[in-house]
Protein backbone atom coordinates (compact mmCIF):
# COMPACT_ATOMS: atom_id res chain seq x y z
CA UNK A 1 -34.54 95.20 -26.79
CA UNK A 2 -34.44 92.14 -24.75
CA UNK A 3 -34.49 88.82 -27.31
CA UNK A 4 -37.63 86.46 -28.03
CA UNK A 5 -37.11 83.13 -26.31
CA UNK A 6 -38.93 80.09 -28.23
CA UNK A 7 -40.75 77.18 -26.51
CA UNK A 8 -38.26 74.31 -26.63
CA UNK A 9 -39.79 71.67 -28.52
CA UNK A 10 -41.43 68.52 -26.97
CA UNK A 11 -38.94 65.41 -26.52
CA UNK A 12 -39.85 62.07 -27.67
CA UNK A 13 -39.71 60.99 -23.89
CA UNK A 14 -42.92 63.04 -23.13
CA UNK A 15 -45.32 60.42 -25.47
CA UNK A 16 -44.85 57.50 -22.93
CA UNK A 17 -45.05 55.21 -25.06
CA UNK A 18 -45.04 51.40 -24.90
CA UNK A 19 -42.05 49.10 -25.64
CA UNK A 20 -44.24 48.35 -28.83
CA UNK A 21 -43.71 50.87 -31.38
CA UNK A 22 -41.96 50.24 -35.31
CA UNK A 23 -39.75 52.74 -37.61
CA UNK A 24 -40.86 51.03 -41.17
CA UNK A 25 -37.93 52.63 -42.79
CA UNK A 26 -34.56 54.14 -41.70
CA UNK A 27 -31.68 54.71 -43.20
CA UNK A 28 -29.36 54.30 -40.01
CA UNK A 29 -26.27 53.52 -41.91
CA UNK A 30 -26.07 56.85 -43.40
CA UNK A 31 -22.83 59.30 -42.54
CA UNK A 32 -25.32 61.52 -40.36
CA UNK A 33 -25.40 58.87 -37.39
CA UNK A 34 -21.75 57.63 -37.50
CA UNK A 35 -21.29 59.95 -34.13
CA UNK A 36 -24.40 58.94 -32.25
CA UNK A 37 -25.40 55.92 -33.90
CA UNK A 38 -25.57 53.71 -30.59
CA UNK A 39 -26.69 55.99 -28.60
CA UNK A 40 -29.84 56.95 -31.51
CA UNK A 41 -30.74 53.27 -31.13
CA UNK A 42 -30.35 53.34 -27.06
CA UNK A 43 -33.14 56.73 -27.23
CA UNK A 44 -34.84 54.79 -29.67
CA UNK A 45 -35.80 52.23 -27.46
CA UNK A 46 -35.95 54.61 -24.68
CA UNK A 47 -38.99 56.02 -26.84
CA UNK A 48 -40.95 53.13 -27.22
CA UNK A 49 -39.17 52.17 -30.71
CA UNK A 50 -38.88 48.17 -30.03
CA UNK A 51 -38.12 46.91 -33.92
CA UNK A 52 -36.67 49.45 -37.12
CA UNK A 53 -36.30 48.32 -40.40
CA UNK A 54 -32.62 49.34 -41.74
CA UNK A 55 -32.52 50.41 -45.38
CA UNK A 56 -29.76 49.34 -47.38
CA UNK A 57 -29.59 51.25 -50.86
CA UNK A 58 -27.67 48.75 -52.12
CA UNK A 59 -25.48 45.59 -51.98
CA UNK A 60 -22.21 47.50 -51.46
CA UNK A 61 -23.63 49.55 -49.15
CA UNK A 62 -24.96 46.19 -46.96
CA UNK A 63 -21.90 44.41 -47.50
CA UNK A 64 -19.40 47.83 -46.02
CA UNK A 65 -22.65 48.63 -43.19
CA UNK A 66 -24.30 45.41 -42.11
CA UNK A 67 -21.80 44.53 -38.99
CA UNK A 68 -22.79 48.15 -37.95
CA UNK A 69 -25.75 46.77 -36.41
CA UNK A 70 -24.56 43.07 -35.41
CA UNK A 71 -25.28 44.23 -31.56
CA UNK A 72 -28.77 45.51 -32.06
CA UNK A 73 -31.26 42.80 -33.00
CA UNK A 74 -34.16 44.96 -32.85
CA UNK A 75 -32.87 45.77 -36.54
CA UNK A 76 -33.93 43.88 -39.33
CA UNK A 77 -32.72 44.48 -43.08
CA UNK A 78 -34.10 45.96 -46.30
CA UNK A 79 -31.90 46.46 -49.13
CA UNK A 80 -32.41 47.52 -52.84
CA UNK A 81 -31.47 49.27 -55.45
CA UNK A 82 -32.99 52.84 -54.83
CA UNK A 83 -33.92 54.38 -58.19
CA UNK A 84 -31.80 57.34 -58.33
CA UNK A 85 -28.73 54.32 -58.86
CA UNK A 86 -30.51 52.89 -61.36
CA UNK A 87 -27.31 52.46 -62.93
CA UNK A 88 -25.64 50.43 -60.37
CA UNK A 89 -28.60 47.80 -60.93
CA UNK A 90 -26.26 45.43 -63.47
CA UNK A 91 -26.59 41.40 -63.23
CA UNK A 92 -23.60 41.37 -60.69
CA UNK A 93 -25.41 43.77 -58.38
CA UNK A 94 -28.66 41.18 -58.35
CA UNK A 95 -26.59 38.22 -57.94
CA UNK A 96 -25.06 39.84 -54.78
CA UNK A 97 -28.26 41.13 -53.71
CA UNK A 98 -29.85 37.49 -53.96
CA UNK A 99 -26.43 36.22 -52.56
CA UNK A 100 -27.37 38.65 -49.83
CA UNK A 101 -31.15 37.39 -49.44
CA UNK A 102 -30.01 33.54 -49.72
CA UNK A 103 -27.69 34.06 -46.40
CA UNK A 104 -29.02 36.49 -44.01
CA UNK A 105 -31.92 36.05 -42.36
CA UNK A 106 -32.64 39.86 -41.06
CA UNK A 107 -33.32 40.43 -44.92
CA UNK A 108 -37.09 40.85 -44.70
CA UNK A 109 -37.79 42.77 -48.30
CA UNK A 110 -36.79 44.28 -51.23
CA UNK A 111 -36.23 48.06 -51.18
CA UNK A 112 -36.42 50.98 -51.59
CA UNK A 113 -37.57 50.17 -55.38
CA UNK A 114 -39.45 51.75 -58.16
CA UNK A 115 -39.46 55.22 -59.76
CA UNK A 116 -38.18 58.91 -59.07
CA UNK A 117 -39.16 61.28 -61.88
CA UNK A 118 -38.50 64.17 -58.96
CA UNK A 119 -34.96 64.54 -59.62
CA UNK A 120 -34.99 63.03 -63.37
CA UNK A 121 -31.26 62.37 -63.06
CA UNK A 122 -31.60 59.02 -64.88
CA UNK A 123 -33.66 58.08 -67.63
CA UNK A 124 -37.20 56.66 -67.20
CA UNK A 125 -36.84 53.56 -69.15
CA UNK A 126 -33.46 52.55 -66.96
CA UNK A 127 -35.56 53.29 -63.94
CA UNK A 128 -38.02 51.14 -65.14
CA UNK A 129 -35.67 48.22 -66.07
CA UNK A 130 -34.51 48.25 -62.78
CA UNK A 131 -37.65 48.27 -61.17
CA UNK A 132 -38.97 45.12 -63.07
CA UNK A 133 -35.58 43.26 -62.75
CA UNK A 134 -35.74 44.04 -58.76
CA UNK A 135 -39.65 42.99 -58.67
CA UNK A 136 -38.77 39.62 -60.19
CA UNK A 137 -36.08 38.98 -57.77
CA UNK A 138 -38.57 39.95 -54.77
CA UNK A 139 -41.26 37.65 -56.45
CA UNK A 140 -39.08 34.60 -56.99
CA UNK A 141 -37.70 35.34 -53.21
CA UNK A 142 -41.49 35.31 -52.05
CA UNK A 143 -40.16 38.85 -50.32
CA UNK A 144 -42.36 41.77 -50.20
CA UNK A 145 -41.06 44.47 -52.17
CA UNK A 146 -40.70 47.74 -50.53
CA UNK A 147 -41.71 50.86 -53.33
CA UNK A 148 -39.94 54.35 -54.15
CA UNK A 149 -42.33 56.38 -55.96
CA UNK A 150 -41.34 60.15 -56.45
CA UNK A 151 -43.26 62.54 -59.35
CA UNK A 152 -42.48 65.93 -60.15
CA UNK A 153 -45.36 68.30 -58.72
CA UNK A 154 -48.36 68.60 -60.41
CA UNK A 155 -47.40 65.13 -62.22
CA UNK A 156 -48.58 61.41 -61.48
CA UNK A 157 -46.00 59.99 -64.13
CA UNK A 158 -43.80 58.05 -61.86
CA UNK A 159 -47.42 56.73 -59.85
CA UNK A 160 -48.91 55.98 -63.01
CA UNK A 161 -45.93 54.31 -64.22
CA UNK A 162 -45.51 52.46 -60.71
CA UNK A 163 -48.88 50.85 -61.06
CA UNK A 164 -48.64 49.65 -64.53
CA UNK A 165 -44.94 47.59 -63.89
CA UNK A 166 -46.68 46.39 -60.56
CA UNK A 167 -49.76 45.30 -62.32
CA UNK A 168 -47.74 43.44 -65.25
CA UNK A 169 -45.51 41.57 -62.47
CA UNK A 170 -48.26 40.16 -60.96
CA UNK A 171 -47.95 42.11 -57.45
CA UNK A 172 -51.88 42.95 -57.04
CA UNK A 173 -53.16 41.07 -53.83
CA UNK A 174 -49.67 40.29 -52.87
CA UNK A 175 -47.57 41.72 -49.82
CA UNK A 176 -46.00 45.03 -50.68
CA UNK A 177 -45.33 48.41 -48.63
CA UNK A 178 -45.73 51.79 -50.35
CA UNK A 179 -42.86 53.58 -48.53
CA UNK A 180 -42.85 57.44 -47.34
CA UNK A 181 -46.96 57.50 -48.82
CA UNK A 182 -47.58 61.24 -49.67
CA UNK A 183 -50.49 61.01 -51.94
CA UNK A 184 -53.94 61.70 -52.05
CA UNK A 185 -57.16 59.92 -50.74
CA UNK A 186 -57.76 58.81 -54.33
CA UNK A 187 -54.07 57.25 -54.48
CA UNK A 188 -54.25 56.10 -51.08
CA UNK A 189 -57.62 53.84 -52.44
CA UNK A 190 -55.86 52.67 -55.60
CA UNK A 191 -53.13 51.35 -53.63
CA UNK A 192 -55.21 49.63 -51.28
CA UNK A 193 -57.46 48.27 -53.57
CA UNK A 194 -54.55 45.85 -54.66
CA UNK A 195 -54.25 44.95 -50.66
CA UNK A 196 -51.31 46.62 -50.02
CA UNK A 197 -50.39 48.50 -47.12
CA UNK A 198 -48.93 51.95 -46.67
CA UNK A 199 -45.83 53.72 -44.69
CA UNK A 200 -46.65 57.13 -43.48
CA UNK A 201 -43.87 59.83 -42.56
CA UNK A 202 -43.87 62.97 -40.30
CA UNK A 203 -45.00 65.28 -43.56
CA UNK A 204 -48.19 63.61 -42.23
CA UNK A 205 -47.63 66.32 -39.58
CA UNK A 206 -47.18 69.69 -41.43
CA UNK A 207 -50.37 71.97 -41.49
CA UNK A 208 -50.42 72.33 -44.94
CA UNK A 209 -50.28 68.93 -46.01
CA UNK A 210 -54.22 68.61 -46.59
CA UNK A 211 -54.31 66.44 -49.16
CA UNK A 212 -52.38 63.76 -47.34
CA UNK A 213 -54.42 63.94 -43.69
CA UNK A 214 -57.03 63.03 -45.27
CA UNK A 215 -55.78 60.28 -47.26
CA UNK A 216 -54.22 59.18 -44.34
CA UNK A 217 -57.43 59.42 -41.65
CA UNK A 218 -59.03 57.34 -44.46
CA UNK A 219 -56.63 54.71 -44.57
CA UNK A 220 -57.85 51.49 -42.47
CA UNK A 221 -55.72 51.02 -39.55
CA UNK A 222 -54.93 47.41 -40.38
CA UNK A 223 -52.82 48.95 -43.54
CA UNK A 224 -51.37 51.33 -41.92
CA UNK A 225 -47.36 51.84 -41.24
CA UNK A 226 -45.36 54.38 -39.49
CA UNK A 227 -41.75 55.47 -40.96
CA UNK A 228 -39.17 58.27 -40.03
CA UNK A 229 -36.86 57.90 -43.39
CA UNK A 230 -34.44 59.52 -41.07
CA UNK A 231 -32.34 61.50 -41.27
CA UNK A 232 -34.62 62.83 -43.61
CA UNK A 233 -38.36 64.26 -43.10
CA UNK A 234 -38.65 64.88 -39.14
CA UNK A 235 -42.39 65.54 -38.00
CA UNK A 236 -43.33 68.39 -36.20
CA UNK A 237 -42.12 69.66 -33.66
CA UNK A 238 -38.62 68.43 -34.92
CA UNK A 239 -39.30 69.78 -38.51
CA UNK A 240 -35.88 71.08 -40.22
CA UNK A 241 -33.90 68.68 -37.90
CA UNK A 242 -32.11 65.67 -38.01
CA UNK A 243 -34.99 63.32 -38.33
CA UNK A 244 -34.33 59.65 -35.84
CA UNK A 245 -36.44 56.49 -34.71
CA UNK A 246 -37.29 58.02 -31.73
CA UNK A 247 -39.44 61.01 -33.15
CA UNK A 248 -41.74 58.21 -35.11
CA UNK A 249 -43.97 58.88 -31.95
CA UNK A 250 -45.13 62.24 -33.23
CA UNK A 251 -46.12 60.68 -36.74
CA UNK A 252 -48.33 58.14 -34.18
CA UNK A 253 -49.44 61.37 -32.36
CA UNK A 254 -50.38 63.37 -35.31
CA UNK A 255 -52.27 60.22 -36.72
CA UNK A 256 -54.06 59.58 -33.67
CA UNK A 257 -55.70 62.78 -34.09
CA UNK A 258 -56.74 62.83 -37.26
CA UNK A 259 -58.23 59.03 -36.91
CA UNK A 260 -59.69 59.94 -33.50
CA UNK A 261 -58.12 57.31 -31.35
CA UNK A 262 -55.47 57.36 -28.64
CA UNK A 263 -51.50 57.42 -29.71
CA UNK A 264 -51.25 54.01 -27.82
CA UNK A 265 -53.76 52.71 -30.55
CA UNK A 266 -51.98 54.05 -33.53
CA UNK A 267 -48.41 52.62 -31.89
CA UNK A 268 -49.63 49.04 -31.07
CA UNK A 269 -51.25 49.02 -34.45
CA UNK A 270 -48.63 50.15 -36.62
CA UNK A 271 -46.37 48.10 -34.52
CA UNK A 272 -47.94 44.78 -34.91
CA UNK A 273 -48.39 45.36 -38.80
CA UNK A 274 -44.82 45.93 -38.88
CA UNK A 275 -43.76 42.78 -37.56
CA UNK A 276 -46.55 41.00 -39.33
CA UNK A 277 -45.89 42.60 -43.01
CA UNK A 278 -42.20 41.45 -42.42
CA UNK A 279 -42.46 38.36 -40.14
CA UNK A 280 -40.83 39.73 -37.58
CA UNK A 281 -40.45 37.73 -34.34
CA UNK A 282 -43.16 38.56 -31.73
């Protein structure tokens, strides 16, 4: 019986797309690039990828990684303390962070912060602590803070939760990105409501995600940001693999359809907001 040969999957290369492109949120620093990580940024920019914003979870982790990207000013900073190390976030770790914020000037925002009741490995009200603490150093920074927000299915705890500490801080009608959105149309309108703007992954791209294409074709362009959160969360046709700036073009593609418009739209668009939300050189 002779064996079934699948259709290779579609390169990044293929889209074509302008030098104008943005990855919102990527975690390049991670073990999973150490081999390839110049030569991820090289396709990167190969692909169209001209600016990605380079998640820190953490100030030890931006003190030991930063210099990994001294070469490759297309690179900007965002560094938090993700809620899963809610622990970590003691009045030494802010001082660093602000340290941090105070001296480098590729810090553009706060982040990843907020709430994971997903995994539930620390308690809600440390979560919370460190969620307000980090909000009041973004605030008196004038930084836009960059939000985590992870429920358990069936649950809107940690959204619910999200909105009342961001509410009570003041953060309504000020600049702030709702990272890795994977919500409904009804979320999607609470959070833009309060002005903010929302990142959109590759899940964007799997058939069954219903609830989230339409959110998503319903979000105004203007809002609207594009995010790998590689190496996790690859779109289609690079599901199950090592996710990487370069495949942010199928989360444009898959967007573009479902708003209507051409892929160059969705990648100019998502690229200017980008470098508008965090005053990014032009």
């Amino acid at each position: 019986m002779s064996k079934k040969h699948k259709h290779p999957r579609q390169e990044p290369e293929t889209l074509a797309l302008p030098l104008v492109g943005a990855d919102s949120h990527a975690h390049l620093d991670l073990p999973e690039f150490d081999a390839d990580r110049d030569e991820i940024l090289d396709r990167a920019r190969a692909c169209g990828v001209a600016c990605i914003g380079n998640v820190f979870l953490g100030p030890d982790a931006y003190l030991r990684n930063r210099l990994l990207f001294e070469a490759r000013p297309e690179v900007f900073f965002i560094l938090g303390i993700h809620p899963g190390n809610a622990d970590t976030c003691t009045p030494a770790a802010l001082a660093a962070m602000r340290n941090a914020f105070a001296t480098d000037p590729r810090l553009k925002a706060v982040g990843e912060i907020g709430l994971d009741y997903y995994w539930d490995n620390h308690p809600r009200e440390m979560q919370q602590h460190a969620f307000r603490a980090q909000l009041d150093l973004a605030l008196d920074l004038g930084l836009p803070p960059v939000i985590h927000c992870r429920d358990k299915a069936d649950s809107q705890d940690a959204f619910e939760d999200s909105l009342r500490i961001l509410d009570e801080a003041g953060c309504s009608g000020r600049p702030l990105l709702w990272h890795c959105f994977g919500g409904d149309a009804a979320q999607a309108e609470r959070l833009l409501k309060r002005g903010w703007h929302l990142s959109v992954p590759g899940p964007v791209s799997y058939a069954r995600n219903d609830a989230l294409r339409e959110a998503v074709a319903a979000i105004p362009l203007e809002r609207l940001l594009i995010e790998t959160d590689c190496p996790y969360l690859a779109a289609e046709p690079w599901r199950g693999k090592r996710n990487h700036p370069a495949l942010v073009g199928f989360t444009a593609a898959c967007i573009a359809g479902l708003k209507g418009v051409s892929v160059a739209d969705i990648w100019r668009a998502t690229g200017e907001n980008a470098r508008h939300f965090f005053n990014l050189k032009r």
